[in-house]
PDB file of N, CA and C in Angstrom:
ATOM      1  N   UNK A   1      35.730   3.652 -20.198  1.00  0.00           N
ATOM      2  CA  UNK A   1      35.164   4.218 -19.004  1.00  0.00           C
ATOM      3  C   UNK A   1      34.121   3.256 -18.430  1.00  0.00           C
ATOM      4  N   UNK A   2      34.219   2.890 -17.448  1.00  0.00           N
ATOM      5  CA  UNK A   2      33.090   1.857 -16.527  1.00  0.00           C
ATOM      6  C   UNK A   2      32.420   2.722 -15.950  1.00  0.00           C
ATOM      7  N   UNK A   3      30.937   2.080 -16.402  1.00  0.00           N
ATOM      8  CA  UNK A   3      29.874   3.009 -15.843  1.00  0.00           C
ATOM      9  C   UNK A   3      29.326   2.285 -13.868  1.00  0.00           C
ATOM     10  N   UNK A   4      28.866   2.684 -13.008  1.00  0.00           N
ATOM     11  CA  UNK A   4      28.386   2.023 -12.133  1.00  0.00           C
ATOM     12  C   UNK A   4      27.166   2.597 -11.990  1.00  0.00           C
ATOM     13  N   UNK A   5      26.480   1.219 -10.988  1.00  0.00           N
ATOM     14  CA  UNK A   5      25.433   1.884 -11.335  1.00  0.00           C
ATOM     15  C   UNK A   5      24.579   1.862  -9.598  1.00  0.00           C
ATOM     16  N   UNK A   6      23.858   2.468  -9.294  1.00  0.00           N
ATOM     17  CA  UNK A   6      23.839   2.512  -7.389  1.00  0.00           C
ATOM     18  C   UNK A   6      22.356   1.952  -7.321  1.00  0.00           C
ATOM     19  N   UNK A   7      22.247   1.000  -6.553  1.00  0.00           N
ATOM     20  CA  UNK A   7      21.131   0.409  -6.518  1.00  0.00           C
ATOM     21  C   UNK A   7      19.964   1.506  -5.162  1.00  0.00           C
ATOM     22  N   UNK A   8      19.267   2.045  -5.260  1.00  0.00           N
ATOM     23  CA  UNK A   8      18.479   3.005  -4.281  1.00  0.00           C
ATOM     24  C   UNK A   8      17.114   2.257  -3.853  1.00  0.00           C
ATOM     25  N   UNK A   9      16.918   2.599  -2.684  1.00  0.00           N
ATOM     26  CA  UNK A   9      15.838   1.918  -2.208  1.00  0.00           C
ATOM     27  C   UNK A   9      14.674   3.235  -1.622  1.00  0.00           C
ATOM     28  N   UNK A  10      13.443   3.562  -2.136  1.00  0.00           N
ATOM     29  CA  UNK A  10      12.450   4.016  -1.000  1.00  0.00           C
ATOM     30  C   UNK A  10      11.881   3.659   0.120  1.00  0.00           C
ATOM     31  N   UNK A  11      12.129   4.220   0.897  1.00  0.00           N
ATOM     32  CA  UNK A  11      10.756   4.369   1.961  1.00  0.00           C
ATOM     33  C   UNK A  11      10.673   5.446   2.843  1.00  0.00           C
ATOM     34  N   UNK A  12       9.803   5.433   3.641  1.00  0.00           N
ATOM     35  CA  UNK A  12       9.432   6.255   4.634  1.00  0.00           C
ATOM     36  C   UNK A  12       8.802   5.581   5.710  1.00  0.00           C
ATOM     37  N   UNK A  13       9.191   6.101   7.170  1.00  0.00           N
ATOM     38  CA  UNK A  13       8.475   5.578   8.562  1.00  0.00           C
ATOM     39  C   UNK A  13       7.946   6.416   8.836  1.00  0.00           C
ATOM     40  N   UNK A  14       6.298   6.109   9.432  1.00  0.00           N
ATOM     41  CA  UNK A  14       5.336   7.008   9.856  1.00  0.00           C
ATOM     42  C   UNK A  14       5.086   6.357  10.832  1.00  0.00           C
ATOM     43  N   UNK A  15       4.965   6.497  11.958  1.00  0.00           N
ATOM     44  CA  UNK A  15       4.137   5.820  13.692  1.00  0.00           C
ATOM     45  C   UNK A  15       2.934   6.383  13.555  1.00  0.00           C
ATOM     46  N   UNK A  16       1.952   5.602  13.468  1.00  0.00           N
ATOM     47  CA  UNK A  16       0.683   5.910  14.307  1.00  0.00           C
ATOM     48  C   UNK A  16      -0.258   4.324  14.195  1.00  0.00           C
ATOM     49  N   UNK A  17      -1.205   5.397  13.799  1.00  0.00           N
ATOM     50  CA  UNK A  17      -2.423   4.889  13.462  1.00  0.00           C
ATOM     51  C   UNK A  17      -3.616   4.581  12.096  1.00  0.00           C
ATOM     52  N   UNK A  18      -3.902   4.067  11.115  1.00  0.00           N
ATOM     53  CA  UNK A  18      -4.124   4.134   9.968  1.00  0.00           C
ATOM     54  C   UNK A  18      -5.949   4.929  10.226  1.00  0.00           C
ATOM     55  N   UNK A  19      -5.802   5.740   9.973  1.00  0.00           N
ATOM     56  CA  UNK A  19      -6.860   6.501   9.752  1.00  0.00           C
ATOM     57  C   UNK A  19      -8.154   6.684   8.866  1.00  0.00           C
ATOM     58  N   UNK A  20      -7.100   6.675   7.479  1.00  0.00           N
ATOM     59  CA  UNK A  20      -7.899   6.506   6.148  1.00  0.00           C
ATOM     60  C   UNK A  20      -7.333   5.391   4.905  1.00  0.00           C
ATOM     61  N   UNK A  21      -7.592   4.544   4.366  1.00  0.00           N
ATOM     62  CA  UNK A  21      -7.210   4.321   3.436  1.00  0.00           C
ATOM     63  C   UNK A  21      -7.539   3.796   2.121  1.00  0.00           C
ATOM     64  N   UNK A  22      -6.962   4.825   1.088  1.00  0.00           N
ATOM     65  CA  UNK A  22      -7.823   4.945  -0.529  1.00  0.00           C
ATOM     66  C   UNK A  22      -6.591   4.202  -1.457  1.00  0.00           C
ATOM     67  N   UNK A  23      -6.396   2.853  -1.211  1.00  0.00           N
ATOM     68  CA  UNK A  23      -5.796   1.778  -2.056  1.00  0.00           C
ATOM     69  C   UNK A  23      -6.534   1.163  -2.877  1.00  0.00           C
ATOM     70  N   UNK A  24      -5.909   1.604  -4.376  1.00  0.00           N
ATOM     71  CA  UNK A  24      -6.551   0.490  -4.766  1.00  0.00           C
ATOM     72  C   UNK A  24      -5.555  -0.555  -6.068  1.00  0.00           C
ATOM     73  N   UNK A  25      -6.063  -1.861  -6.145  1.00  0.00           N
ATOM     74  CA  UNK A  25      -5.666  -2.590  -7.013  1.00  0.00           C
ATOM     75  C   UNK A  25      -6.010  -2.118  -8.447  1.00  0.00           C
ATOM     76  N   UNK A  26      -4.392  -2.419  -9.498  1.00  0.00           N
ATOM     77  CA  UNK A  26      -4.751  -2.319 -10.907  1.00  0.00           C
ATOM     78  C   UNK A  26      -4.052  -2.862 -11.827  1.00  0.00           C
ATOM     79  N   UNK A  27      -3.878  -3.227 -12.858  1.00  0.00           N
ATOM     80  CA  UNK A  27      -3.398  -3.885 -13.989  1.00  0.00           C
ATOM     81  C   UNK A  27      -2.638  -3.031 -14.795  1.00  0.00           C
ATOM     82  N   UNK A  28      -1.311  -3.023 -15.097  1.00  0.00           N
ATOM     83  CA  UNK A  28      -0.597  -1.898 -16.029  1.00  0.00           C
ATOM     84  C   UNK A  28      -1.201  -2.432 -17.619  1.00  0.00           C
ATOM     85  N   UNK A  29      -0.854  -2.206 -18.625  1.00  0.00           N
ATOM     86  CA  UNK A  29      -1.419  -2.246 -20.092  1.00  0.00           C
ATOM     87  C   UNK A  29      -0.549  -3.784 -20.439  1.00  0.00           C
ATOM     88  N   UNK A  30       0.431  -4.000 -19.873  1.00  0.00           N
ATOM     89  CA  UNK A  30       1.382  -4.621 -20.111  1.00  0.00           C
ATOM     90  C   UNK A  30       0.830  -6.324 -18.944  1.00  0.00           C
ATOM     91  N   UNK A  31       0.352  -5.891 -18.196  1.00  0.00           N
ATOM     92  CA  UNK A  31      -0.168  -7.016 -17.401  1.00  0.00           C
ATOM     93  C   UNK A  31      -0.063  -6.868 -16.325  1.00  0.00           C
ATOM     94  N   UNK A  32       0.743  -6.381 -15.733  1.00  0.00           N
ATOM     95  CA  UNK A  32       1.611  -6.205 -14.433  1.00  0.00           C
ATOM     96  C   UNK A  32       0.809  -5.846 -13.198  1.00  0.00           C
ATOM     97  N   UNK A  33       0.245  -6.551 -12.411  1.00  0.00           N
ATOM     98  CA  UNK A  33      -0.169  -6.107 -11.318  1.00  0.00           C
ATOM     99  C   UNK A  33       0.379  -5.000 -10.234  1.00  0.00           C
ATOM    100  N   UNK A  34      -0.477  -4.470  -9.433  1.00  0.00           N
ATOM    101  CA  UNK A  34       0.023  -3.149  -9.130  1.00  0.00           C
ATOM    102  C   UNK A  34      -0.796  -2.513  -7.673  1.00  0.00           C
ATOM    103  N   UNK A  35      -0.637  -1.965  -6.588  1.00  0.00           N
ATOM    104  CA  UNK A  35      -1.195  -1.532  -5.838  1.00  0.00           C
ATOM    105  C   UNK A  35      -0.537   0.047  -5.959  1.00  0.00           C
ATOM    106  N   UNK A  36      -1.651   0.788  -5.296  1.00  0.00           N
ATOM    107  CA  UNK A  36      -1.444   2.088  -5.571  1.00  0.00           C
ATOM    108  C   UNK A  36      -2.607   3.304  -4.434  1.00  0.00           C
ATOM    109  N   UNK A  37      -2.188   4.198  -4.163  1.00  0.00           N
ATOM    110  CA  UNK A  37      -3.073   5.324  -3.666  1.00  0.00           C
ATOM    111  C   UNK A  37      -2.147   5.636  -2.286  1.00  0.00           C
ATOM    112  N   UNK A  38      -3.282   6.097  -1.287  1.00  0.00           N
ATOM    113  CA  UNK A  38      -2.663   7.436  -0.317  1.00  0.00           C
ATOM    114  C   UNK A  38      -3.225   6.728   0.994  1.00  0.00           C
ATOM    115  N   UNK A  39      -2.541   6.739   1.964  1.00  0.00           N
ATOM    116  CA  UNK A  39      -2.974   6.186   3.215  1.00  0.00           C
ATOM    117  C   UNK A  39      -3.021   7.266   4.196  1.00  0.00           C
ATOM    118  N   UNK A  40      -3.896   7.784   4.891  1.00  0.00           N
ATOM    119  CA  UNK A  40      -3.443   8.632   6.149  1.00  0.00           C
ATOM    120  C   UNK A  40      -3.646   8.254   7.486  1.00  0.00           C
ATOM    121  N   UNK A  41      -2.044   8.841   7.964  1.00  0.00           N
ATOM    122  CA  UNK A  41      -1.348   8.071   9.493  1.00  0.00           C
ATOM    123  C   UNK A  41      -1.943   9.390  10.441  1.00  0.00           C
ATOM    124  N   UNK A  42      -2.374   8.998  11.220  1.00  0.00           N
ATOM    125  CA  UNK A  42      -2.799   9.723  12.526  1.00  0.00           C
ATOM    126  C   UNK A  42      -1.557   9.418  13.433  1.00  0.00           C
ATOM    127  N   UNK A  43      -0.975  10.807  14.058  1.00  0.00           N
ATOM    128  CA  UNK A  43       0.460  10.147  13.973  1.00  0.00           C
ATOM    129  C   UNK A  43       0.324  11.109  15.739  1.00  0.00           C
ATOM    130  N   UNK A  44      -0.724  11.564  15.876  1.00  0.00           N
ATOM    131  CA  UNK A  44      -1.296  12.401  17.157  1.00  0.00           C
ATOM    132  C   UNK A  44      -2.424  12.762  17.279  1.00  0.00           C
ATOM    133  N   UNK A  45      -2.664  13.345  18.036  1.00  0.00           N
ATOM    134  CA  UNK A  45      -4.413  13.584  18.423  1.00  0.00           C
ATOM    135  C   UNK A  45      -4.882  14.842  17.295  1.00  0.00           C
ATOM    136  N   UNK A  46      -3.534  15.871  16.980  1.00  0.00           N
ATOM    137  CA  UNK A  46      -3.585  16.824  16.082  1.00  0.00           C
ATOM    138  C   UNK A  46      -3.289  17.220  14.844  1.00  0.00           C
ATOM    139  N   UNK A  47      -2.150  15.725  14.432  1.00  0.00           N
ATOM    140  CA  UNK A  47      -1.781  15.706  13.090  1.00  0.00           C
ATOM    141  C   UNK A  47      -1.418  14.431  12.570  1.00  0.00           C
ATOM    142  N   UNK A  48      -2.043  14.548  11.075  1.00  0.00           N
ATOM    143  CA  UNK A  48      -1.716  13.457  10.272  1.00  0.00           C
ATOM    144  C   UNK A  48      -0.925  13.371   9.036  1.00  0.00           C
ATOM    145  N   UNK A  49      -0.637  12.311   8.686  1.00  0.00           N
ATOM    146  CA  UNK A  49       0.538  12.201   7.880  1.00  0.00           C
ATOM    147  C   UNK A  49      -0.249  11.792   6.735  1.00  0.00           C
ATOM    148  N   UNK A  50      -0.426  12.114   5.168  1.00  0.00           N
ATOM    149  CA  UNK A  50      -0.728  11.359   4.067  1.00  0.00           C
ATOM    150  C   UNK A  50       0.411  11.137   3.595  1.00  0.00           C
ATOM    151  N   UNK A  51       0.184   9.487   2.615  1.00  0.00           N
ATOM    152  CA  UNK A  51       1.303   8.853   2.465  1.00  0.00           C
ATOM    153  C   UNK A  51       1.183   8.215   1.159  1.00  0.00           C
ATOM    154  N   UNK A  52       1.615   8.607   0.138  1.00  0.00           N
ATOM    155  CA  UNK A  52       1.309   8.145  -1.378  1.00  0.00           C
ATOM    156  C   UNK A  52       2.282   7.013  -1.096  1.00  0.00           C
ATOM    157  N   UNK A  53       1.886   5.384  -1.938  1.00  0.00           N
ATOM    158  CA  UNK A  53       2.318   4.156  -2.389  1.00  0.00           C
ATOM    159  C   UNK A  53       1.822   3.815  -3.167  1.00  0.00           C
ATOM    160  N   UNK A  54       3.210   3.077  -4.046  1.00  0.00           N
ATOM    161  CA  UNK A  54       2.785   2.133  -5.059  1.00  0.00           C
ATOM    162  C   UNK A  54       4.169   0.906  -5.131  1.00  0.00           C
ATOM    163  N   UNK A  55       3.429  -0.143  -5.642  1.00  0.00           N
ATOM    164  CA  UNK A  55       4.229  -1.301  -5.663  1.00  0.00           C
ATOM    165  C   UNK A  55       3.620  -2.265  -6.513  1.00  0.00           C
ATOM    166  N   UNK A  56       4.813  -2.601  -7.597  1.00  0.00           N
ATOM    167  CA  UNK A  56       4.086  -3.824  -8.015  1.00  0.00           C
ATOM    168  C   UNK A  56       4.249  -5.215  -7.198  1.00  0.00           C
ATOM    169  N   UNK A  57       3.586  -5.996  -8.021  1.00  0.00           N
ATOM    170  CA  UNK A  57       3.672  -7.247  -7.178  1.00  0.00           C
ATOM    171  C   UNK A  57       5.141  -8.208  -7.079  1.00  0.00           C
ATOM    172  N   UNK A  58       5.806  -7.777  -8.385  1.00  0.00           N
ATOM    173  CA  UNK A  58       6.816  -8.678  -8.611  1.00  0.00           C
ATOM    174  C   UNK A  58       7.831  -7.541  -8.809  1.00  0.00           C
ATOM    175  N   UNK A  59       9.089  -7.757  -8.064  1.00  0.00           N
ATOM    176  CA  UNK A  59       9.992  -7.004  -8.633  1.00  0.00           C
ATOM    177  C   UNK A  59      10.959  -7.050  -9.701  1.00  0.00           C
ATOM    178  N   UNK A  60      11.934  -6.307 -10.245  1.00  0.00           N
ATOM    179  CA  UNK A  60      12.246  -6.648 -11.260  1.00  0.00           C
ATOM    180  C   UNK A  60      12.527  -7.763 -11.259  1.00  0.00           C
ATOM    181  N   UNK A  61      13.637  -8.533 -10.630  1.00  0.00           N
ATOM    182  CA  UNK A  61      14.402 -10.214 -11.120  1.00  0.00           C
ATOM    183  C   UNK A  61      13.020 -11.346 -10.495  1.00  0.00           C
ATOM    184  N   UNK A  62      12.064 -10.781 -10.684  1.00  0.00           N
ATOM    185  CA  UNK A  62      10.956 -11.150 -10.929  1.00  0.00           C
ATOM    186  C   UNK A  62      10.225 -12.102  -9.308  1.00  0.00           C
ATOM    187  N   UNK A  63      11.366 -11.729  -8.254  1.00  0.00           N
ATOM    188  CA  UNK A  63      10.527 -12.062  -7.107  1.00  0.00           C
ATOM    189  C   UNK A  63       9.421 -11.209  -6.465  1.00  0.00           C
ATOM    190  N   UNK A  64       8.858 -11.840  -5.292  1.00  0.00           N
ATOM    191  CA  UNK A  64       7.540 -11.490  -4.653  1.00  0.00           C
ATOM    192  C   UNK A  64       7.884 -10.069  -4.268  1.00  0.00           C
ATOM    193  N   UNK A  65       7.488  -9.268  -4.454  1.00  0.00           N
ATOM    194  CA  UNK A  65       7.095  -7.770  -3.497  1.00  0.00           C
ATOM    195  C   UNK A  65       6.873  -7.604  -2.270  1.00  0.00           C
ATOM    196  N   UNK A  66       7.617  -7.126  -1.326  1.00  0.00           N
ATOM    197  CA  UNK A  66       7.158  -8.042   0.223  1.00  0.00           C
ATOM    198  C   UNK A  66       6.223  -5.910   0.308  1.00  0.00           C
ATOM    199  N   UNK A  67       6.575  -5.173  -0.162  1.00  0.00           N
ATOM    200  CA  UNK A  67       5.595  -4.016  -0.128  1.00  0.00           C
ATOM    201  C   UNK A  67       4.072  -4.441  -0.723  1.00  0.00           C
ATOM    202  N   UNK A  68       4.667  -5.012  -1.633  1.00  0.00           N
ATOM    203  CA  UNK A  68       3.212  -5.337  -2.345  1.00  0.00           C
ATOM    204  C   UNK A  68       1.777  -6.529  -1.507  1.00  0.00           C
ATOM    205  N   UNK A  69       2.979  -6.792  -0.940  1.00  0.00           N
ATOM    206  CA  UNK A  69       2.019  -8.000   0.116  1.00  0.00           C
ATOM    207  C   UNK A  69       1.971  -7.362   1.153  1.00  0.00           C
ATOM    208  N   UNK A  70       1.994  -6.396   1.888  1.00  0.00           N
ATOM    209  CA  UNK A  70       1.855  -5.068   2.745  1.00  0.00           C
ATOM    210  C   UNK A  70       0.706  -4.707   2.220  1.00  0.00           C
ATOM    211  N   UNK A  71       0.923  -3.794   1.349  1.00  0.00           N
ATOM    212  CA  UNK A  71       0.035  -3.493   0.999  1.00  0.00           C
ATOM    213  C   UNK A  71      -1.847  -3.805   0.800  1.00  0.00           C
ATOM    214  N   UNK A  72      -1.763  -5.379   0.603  1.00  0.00           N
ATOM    215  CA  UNK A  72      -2.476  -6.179  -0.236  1.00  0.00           C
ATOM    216  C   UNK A  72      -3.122  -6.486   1.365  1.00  0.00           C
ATOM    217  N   UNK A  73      -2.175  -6.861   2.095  1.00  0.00           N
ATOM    218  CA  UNK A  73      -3.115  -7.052   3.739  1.00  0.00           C
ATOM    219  C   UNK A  73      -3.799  -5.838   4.307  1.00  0.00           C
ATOM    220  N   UNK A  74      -3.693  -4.416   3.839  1.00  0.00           N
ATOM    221  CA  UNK A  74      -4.566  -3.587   4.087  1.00  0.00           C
ATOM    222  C   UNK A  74      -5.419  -3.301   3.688  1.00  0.00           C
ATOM    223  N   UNK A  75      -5.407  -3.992   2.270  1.00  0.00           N
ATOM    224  CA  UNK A  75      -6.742  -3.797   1.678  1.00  0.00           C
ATOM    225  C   UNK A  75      -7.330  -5.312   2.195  1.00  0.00           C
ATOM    226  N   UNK A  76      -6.931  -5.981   2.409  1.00  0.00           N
ATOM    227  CA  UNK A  76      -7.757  -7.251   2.252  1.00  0.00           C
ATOM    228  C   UNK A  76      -8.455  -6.776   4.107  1.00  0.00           C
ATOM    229  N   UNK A  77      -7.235  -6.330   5.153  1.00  0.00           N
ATOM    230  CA  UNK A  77      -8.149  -5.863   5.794  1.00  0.00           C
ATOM    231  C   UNK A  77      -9.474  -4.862   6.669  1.00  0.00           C
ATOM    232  N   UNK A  78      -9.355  -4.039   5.193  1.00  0.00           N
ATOM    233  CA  UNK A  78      -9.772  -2.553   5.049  1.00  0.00           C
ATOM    234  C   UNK A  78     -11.553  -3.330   4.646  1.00  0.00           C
ATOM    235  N   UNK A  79     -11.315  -4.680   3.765  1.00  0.00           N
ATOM    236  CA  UNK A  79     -12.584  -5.191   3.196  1.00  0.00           C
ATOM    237  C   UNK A  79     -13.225  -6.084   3.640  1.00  0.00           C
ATOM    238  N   UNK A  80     -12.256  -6.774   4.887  1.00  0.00           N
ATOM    239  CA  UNK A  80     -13.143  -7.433   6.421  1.00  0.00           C
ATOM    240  C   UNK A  80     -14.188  -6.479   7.364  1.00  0.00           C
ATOM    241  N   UNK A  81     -13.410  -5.418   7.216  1.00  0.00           N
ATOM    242  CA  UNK A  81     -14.145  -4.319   8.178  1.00  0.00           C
ATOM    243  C   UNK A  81     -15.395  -3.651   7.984  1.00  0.00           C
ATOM    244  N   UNK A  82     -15.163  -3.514   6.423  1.00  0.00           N
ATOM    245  CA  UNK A  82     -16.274  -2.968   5.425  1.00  0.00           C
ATOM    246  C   UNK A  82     -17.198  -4.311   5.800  1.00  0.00           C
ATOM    247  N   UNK A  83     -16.770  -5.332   5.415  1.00  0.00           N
ATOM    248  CA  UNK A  83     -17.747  -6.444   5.449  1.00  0.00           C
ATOM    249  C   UNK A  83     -18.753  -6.598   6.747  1.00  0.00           C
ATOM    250  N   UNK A  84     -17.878  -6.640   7.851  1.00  0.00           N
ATOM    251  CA  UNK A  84     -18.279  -6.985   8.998  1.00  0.00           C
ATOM    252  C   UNK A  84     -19.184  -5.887   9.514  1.00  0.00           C
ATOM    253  N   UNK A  85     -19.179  -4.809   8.974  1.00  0.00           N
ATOM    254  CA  UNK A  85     -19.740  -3.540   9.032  1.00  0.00           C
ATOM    255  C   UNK A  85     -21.307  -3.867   8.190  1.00  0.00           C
ATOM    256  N   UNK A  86     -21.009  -4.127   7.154  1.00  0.00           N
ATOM    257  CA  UNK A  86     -22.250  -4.516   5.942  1.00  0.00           C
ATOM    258  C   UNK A  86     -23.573  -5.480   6.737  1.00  0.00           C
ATOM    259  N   UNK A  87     -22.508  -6.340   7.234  1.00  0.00           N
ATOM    260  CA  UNK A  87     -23.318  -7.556   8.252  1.00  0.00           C
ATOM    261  C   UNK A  87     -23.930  -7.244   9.186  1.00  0.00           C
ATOM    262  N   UNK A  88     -23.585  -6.108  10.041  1.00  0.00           N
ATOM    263  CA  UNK A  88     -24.226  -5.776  11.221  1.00  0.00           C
ATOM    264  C   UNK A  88     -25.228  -4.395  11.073  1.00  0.00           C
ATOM    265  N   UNK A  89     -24.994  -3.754   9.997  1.00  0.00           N
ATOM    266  CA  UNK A  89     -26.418  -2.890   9.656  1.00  0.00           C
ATOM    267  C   UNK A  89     -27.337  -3.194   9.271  1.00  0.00           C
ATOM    268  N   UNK A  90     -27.293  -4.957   8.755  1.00  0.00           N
ATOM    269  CA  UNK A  90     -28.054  -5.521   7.815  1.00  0.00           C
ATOM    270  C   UNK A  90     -28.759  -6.684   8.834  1.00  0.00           C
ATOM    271  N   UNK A  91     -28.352  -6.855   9.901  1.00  0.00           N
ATOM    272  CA  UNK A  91     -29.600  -7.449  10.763  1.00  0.00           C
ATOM    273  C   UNK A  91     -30.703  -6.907  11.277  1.00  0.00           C
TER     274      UNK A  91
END
């Protein structure tokens, strides 16, 4: 008997606007880098969408994560903003 086996992919499309977001970077026990948490899409003036993700960095046959580098630009620019924010209360 031959088994097969179906390769499945996640995602989800949300339109808006990024509202909130509680990402954060972590290390599995094993080494494995990892992004993870809940983003919320302002998707109208009256409702928003929360949106659980996670991704490692490398996928299995061990290439780049193009989610994971998604990901990684929202935090990196979630921590310009914070920054640039830090800078200007602080003059």
């Amino acid at each position: 008997m031959e088994e097969s086996k179906k390769k499945l992919r996640n995602y989800a499309f949300v339109e808006g606007y990024l509202r909130e977001n509680y990402l954060k970077e972590g290390k599995t026990n094993t080494g494995k880098d990892y992004i993870s948490g809940d983003v919320i899409v302002s998707v109208n003036r009256f409702n928003s969408q929360r949106v659980h993700v996670f991704a490692f960095a490398t996928k299995v046959d061990g290439t780049k994560s193009k989610a994971y580098d998604g990901l990684k630009a929202l935090l990196l620019h979630q921590r310009k903003i914070a920054a640039k924010h830090t800078h200007a209360v602080n003059k």
